[in-house]
Protein backbone atom coordinates (compact mmCIF):
# COMPACT_ATOMS: atom_id res chain seq x y z
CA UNK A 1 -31.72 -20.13 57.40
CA UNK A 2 -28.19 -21.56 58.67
CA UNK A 3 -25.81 -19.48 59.75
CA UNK A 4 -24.02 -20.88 56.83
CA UNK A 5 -25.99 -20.83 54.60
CA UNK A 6 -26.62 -17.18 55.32
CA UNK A 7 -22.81 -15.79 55.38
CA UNK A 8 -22.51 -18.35 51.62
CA UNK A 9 -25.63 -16.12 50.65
CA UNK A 10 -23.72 -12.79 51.38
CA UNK A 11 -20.81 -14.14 49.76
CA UNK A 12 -22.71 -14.65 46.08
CA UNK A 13 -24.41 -11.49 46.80
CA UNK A 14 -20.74 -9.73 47.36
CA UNK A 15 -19.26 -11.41 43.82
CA UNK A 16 -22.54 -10.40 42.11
CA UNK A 17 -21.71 -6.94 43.52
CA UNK A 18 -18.23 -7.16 42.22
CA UNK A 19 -19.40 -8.46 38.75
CA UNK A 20 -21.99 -5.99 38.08
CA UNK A 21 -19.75 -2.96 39.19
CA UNK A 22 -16.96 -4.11 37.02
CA UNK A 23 -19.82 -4.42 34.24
CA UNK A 24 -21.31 -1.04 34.94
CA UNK A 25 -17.71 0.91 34.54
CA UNK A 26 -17.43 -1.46 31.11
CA UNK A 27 -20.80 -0.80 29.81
CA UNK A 28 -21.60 3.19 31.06
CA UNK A 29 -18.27 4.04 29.61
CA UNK A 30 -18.57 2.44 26.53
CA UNK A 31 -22.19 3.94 26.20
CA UNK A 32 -20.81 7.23 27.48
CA UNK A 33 -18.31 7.88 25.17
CA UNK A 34 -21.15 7.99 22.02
CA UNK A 35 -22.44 11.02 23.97
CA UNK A 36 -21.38 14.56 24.86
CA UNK A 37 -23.29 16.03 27.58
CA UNK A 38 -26.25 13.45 28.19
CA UNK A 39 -24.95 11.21 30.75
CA UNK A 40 -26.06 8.42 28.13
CA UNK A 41 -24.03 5.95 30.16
CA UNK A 42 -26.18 5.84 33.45
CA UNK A 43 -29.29 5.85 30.87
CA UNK A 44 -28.02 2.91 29.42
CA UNK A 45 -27.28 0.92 32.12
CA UNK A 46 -30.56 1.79 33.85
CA UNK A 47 -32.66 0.33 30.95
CA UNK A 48 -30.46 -2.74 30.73
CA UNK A 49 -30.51 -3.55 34.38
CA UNK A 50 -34.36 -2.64 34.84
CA UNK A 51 -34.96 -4.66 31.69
CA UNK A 52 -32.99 -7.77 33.04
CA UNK A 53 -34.49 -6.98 37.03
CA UNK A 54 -37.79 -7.98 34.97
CA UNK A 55 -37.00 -10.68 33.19
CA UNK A 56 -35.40 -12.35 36.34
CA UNK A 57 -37.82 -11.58 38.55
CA UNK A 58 -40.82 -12.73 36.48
CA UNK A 59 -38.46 -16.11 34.94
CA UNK A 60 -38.26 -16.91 38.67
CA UNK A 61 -41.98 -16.00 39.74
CA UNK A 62 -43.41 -17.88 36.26
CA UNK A 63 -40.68 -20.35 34.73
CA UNK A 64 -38.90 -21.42 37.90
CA UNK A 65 -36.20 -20.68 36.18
CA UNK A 66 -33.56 -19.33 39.37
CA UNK A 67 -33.43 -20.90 42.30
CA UNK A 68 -33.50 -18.22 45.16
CA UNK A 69 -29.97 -18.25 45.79
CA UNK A 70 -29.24 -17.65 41.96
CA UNK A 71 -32.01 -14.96 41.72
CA UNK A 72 -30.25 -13.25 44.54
CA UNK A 73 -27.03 -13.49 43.08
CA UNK A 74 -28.34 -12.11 40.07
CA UNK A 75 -30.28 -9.22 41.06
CA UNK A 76 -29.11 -7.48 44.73
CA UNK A 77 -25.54 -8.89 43.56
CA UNK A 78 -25.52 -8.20 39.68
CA UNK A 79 -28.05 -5.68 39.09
CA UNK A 80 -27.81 -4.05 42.65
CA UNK A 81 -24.21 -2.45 41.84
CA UNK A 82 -25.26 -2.86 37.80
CA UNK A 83 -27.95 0.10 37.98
CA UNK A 84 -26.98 3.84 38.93
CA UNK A 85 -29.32 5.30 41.12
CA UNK A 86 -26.43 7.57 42.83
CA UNK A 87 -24.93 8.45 39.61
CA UNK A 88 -28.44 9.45 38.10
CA UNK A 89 -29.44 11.43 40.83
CA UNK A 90 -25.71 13.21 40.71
CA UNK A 91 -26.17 13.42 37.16
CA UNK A 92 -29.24 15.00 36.76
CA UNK A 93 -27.83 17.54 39.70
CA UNK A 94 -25.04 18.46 38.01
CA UNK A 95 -27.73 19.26 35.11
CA UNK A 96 -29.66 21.48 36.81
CA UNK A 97 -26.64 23.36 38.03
CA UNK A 98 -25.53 24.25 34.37
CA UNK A 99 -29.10 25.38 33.51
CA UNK A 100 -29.59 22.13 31.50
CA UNK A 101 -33.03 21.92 32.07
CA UNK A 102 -34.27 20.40 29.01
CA UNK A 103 -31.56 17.74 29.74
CA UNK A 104 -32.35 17.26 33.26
CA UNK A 105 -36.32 16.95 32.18
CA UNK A 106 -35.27 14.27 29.62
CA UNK A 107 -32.75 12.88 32.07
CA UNK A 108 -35.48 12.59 35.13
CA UNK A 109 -38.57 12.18 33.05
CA UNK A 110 -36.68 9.89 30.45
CA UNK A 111 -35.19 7.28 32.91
CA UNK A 112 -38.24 6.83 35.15
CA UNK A 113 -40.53 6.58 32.31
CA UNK A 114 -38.10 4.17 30.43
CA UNK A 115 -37.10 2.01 33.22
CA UNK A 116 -40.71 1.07 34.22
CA UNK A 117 -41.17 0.31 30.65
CA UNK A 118 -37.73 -1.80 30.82
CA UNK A 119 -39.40 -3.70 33.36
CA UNK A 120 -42.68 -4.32 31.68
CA UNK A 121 -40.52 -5.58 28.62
CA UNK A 122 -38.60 -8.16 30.82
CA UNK A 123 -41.84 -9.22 31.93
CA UNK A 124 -43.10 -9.76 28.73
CA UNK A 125 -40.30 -11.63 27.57
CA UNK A 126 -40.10 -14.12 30.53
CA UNK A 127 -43.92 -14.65 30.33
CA UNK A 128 -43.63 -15.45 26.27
CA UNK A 129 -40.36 -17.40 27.18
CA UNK A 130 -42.41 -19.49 29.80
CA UNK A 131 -45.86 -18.92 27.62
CA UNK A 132 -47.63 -17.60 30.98
């Protein structure tokens, strides 16, 4: 790869990075506000961005779909500073330090579980989408 084309690649990845943090305040907050003390808002966004990190990634392996700039763009950029991974681990801390634990178990047990799945279901719906 080009010089060039390398720093243009950094620069999509950087305004994917912008976009999916703006997103990630707009969505988590908006999510977060339905919910008291589950941090509901780094849940959410986890399951959206694994579910969409699936369908990308298997719409680019099966459909052709992105081209590997766009994929990229759309999932270090996007989804990279979309999902929480900080924030969940904080979270799920801050949990355990108010003797949450039935929270924190839901919290750690719930998001791992549920984000795999997220990913299975973004397979599933770029392999019917392409009819793999």
């Amino acid at each position: 790869m080009l010089k060039t084309e390398l720093i243009n690649l950094w620069l999509w990845i950087g305004l994917g990075g912008f976009i999916g943090a703006i997103l990630r305040f707009l969505i988590s907050g908006l999510l977060q506000s339905k919910a008291a003390v589950f941090p509901l808002g780094t849940f959410g966004v986890n399951f959206i961005g694994s579910f969409l990190m699936g369908f990308v990634m298997y719409s680019s392996e099966f459909g052709g779909l992105f081209s590997e700039e766009t994929r990229v763009f759309l999932t270090i950029g996007i989804l990279g500073s979309f999902t929480t991974m900080s924030a969940f681990s904080y979270e799920s801390f801050k949990l355990l330090e108010q003797n949450e634990l039935l929270l924190l178990s839901i919290n750690v047990v719930g998001a791992v579980l549920l984000t795999i799945f997220a990913i299975y279901l973004g397979k599933i719906a770029a392999l019917n989408l392409w009819k793999v």
